[in-house]
Protein backbone atom coordinates (compact mmCIF):
# COMPACT_ATOMS: atom_id res chain seq x y z
CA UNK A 1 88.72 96.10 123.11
CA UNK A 2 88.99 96.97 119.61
CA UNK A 3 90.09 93.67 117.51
CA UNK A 4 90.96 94.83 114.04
CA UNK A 5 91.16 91.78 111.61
CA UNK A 6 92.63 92.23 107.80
CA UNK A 7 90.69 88.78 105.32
CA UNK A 8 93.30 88.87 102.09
CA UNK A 9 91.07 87.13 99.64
CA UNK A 10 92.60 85.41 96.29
CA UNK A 11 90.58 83.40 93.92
CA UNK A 12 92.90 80.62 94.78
CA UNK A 13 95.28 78.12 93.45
CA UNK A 14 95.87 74.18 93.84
CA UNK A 15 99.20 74.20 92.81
CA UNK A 16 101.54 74.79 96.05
CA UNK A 17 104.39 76.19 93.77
CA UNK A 18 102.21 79.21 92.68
CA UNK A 19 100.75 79.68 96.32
CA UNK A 20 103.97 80.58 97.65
CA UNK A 21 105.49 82.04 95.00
CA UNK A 22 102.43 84.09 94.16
CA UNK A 23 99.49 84.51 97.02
CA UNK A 24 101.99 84.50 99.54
CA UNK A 25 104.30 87.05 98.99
CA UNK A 26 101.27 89.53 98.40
CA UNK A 27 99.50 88.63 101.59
CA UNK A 28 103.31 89.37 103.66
CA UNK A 29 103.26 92.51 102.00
CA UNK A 30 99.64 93.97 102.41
CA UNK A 31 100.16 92.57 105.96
CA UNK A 32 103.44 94.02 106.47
CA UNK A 33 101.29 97.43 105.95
CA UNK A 34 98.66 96.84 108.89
CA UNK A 35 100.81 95.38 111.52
CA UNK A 36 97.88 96.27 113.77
CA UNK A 37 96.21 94.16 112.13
CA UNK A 38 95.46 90.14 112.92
CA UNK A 39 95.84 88.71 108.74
CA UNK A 40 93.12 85.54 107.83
CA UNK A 41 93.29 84.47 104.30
CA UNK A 42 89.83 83.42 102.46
CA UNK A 43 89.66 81.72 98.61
CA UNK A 44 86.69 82.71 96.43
CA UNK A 45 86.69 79.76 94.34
CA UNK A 46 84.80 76.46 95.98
CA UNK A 47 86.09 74.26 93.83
CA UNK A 48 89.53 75.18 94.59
CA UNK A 49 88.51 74.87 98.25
CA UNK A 50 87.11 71.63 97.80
CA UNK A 51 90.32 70.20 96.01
CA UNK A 52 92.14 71.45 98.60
CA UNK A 53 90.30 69.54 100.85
CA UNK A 54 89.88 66.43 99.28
CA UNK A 55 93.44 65.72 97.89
CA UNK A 56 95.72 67.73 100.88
CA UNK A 57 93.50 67.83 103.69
CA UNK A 58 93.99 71.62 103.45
CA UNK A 59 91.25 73.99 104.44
CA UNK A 60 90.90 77.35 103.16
CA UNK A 61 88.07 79.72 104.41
CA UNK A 62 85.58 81.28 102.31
CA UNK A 63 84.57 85.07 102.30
CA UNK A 64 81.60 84.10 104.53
CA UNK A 65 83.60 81.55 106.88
CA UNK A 66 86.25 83.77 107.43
CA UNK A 67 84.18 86.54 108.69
CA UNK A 68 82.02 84.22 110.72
CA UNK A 69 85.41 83.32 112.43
CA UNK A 70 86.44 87.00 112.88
CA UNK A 71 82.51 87.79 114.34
CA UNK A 72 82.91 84.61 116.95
CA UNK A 73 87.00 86.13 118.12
CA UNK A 74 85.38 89.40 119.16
CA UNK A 75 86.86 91.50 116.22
CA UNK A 76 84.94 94.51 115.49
CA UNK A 77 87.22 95.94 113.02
CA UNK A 78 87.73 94.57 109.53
CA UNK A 79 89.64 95.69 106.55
CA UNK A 80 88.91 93.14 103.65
CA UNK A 81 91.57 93.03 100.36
CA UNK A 82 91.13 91.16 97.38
CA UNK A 83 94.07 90.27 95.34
CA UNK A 84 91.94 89.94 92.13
CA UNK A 85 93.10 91.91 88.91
CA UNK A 86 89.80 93.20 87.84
CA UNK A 87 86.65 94.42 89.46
CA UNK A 88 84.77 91.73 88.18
CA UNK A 89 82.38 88.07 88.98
CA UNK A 90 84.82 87.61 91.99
CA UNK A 91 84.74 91.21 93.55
CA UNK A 92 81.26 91.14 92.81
CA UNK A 93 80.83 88.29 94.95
CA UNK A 94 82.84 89.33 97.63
CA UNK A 95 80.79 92.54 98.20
CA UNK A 96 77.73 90.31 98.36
CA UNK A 97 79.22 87.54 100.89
CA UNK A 98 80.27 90.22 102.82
CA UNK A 99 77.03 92.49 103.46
CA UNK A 100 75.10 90.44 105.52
CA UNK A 101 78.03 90.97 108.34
CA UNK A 102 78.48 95.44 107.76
CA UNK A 103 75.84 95.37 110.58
CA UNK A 104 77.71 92.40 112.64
CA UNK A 105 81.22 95.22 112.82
CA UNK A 106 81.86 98.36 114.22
CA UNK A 107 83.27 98.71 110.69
CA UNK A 108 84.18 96.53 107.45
CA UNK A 109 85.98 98.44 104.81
CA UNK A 110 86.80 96.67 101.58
CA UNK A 111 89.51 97.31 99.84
CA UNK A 112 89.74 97.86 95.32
CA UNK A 113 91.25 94.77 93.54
CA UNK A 114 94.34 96.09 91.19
CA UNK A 115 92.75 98.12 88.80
CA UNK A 116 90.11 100.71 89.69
CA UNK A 117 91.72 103.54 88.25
CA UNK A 118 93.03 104.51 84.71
CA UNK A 119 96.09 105.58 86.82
CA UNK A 120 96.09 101.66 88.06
CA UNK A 121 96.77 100.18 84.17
CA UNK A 122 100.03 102.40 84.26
CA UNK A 123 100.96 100.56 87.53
CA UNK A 124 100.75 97.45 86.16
CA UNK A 125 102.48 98.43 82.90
CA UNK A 126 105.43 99.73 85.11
CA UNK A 127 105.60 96.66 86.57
CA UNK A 128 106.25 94.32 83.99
CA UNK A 129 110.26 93.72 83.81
CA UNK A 130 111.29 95.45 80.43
CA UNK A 131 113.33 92.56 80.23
CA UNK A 132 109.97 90.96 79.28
CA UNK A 133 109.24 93.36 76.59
CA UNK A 134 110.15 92.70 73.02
CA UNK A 135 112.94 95.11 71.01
CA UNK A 136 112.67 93.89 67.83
CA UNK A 137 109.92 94.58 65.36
CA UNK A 138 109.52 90.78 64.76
CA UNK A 139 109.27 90.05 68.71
CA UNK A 140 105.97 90.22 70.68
CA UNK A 141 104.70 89.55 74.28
CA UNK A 142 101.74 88.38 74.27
CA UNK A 143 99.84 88.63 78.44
CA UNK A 144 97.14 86.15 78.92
CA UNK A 145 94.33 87.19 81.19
CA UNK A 146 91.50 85.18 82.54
CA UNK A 147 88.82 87.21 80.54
CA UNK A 148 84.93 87.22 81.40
CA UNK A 149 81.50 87.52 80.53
CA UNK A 150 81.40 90.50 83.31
CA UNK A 151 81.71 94.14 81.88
CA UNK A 152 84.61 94.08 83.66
CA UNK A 153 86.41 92.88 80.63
CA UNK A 154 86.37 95.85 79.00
CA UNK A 155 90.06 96.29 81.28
CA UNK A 156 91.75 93.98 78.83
CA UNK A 157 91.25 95.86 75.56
CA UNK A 158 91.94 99.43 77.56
CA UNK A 159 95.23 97.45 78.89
CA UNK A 160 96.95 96.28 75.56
CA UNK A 161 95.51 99.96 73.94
CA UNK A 162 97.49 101.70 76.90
CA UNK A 163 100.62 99.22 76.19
CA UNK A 164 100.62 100.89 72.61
CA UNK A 165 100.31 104.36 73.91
CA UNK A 166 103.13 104.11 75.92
CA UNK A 167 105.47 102.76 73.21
CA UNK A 168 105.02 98.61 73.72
CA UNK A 169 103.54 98.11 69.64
CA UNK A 170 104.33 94.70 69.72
CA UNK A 171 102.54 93.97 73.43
CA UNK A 172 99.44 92.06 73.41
CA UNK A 173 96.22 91.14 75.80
CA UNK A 174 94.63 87.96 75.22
CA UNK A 175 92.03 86.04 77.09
CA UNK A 176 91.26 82.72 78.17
CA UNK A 177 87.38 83.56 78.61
CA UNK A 178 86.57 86.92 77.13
CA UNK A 179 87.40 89.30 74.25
CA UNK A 180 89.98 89.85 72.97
CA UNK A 181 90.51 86.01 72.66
CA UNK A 182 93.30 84.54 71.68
CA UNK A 183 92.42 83.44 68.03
CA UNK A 184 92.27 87.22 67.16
CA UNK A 185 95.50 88.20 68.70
CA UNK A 186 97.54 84.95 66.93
CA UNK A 187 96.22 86.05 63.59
CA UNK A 188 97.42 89.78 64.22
CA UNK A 189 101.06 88.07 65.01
CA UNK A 190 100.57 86.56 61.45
CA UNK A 191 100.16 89.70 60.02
CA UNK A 192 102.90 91.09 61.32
CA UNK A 193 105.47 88.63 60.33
CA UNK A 194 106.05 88.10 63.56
CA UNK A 195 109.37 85.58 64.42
CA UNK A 196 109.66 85.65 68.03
CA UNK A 197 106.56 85.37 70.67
CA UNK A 198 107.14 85.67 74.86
CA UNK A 199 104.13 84.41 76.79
CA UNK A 200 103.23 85.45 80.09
CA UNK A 201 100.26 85.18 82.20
CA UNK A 202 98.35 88.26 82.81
CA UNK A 203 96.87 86.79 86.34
CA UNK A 204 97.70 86.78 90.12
CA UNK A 205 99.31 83.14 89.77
CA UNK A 206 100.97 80.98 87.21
CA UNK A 207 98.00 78.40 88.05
CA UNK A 208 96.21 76.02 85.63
CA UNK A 209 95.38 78.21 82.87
CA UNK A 210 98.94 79.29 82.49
CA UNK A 211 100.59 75.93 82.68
CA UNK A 212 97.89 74.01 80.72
CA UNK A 213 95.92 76.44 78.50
CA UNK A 214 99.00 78.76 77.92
CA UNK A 215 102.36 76.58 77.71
CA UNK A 216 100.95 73.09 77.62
CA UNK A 217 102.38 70.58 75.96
CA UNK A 218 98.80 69.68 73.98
CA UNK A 219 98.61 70.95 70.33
CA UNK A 220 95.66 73.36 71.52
CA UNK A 221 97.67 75.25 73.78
CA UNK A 222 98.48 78.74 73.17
CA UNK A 223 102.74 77.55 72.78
CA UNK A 224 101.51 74.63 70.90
CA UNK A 225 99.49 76.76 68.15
CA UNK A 226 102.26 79.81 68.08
CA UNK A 227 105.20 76.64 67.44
CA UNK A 228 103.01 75.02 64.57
CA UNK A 229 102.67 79.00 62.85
CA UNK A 230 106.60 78.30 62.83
CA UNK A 231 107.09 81.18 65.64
CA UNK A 232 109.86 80.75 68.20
CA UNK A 233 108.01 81.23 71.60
CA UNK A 234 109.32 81.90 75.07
CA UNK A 235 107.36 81.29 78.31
CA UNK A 236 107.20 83.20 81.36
CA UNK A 237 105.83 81.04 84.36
CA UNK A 238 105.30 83.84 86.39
CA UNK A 239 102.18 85.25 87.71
CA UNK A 240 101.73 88.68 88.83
CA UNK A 241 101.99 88.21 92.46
CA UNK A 242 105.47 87.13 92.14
CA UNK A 243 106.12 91.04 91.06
CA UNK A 244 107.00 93.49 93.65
CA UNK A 245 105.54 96.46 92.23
CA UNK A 246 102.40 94.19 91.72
CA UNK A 247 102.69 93.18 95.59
CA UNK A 248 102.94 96.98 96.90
CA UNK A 249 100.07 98.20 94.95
CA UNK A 250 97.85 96.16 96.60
CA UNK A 251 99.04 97.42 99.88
CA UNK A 252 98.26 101.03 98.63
CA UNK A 253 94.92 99.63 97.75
CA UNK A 254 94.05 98.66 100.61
CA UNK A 255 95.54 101.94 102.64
CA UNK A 256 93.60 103.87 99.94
CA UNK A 257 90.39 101.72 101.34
CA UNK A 258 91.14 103.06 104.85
CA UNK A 259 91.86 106.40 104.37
CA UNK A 260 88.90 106.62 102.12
CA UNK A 261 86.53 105.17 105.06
CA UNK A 262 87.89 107.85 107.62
CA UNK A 263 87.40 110.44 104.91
CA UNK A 264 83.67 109.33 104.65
CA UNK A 265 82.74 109.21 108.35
């Protein structure tokens, strides 16, 4: 019998809010799409894991352990979709955790995270509520992403350029991690004159980065440093998964993963 098992793999969240407001409306989705399917869910961060564990009791597979599960069930069939943003550290890490086991199935196809394609950036522009997006020349939105080290990164800069082609001037990308950072982006507001600032994180979930880094309380964060520039700023608690454009594409990406494996054979 031919088991066919679909692993939706996140980076992973402690905070239960963005889990199900988040992760778990894009796993019912891309799920929803392979009802022929059996869906197991995998985290690719340990420490998340391990917090999980410790403080709820709550255990999450990794790539490996969730395979190693699917092996021992007799599934010979496996469709693998990260919900990461970019194709970078964590994908790369997911297509090494899961080669050791392309000989253990019949087949393993592994799906794109959300942007592969230049076509993919104009997805994720579309799906941002204009509601978010500033009308007034004084008014910006400014998205922070995770950033990295990874050459990956380069999405972020192609991102806010694409924003600007397609008529958002006052939209900006900003990193926690990577370039451009966030120091570089606040002194453009400056510049500008710039009265009005909407922050929203450019990430899967609304998890510790957006809470703490971006609309903390502290004087460092991001809200904190925009207030004391005498800017009025708005936050968005919202992360991408919580978008239904956002949730669909990731469904396409991993038909797109199919098709493109039956194309190859």
């Amino acid at each position: 019998m031919n088991q066919k098992g679909l692993l939706i793999v996140s980076f992973g969240t402690s905070f239960a809010d963005a889990f199900e407001s988040n992760i778990e409306p894009v796993e019912r989705v891309i799920s929803a799409a392979f009802t022929d399917r059996t869906m197991r869910r995998a985290f690719g961060s340990g420490k998340i894991i391990a917090k999980l564990k410790k403080r709820d009791g709550l255990h999450i597979d990794t790539v490996t352990e969730a395979l190693e599960g699917f092996r021992k069930d007799g599934f010979t069939d496996i469709l693998i979709q990260p919900t990461f943003i970019i194709p970078g550290i964590e994908y790369d890490r997911l297509l090494a955790d899961a080669a050791p086991f392309r000989s253990v199935f019949d087949s393993l196809v592994i799906g794109k995270p959300f942007i592969d394609t230049m076509e993919d950036y104009e997805v994720l522009i579309k799906a941002l509520p204009k509601a978010f997006m500033p009308a007034k020349k004084d008014a910006a939105i400014v998205l922070m992403g995770h950033g990295t080290a990874h050459f990956a990164n380069a999405a972020y800069p192609t991102l806010e350029y694409m924003l600007h082609t397609m008529g958002y001037d006052n939209a900006y990308v900003a990193t926690v991690e990577g370039y451009p950072d966030f120091l570089q982006v606040r002194r453009h507001l400056n510049e500008k004159g710039v009265k009005t600032v909407t922050l929203m994180p450019l990430m899967l979930v609304a998890g510790d980065h957006a809470k703490n880094d971006m609309a903390g309380e502290e004087e460092d964060s991001w809200k904190s440093q925009l207030e004391a520039d005498g800017m009025k700023v708005t936050v968005i608690l919202k992360g991408l998964g919580s978008l239904e454009l956002v949730r669909r594409h990731f469904a396409e990406q991993a038909k797109k993963a199919v098709q493109d494996a039956g194309t190859a054979k």
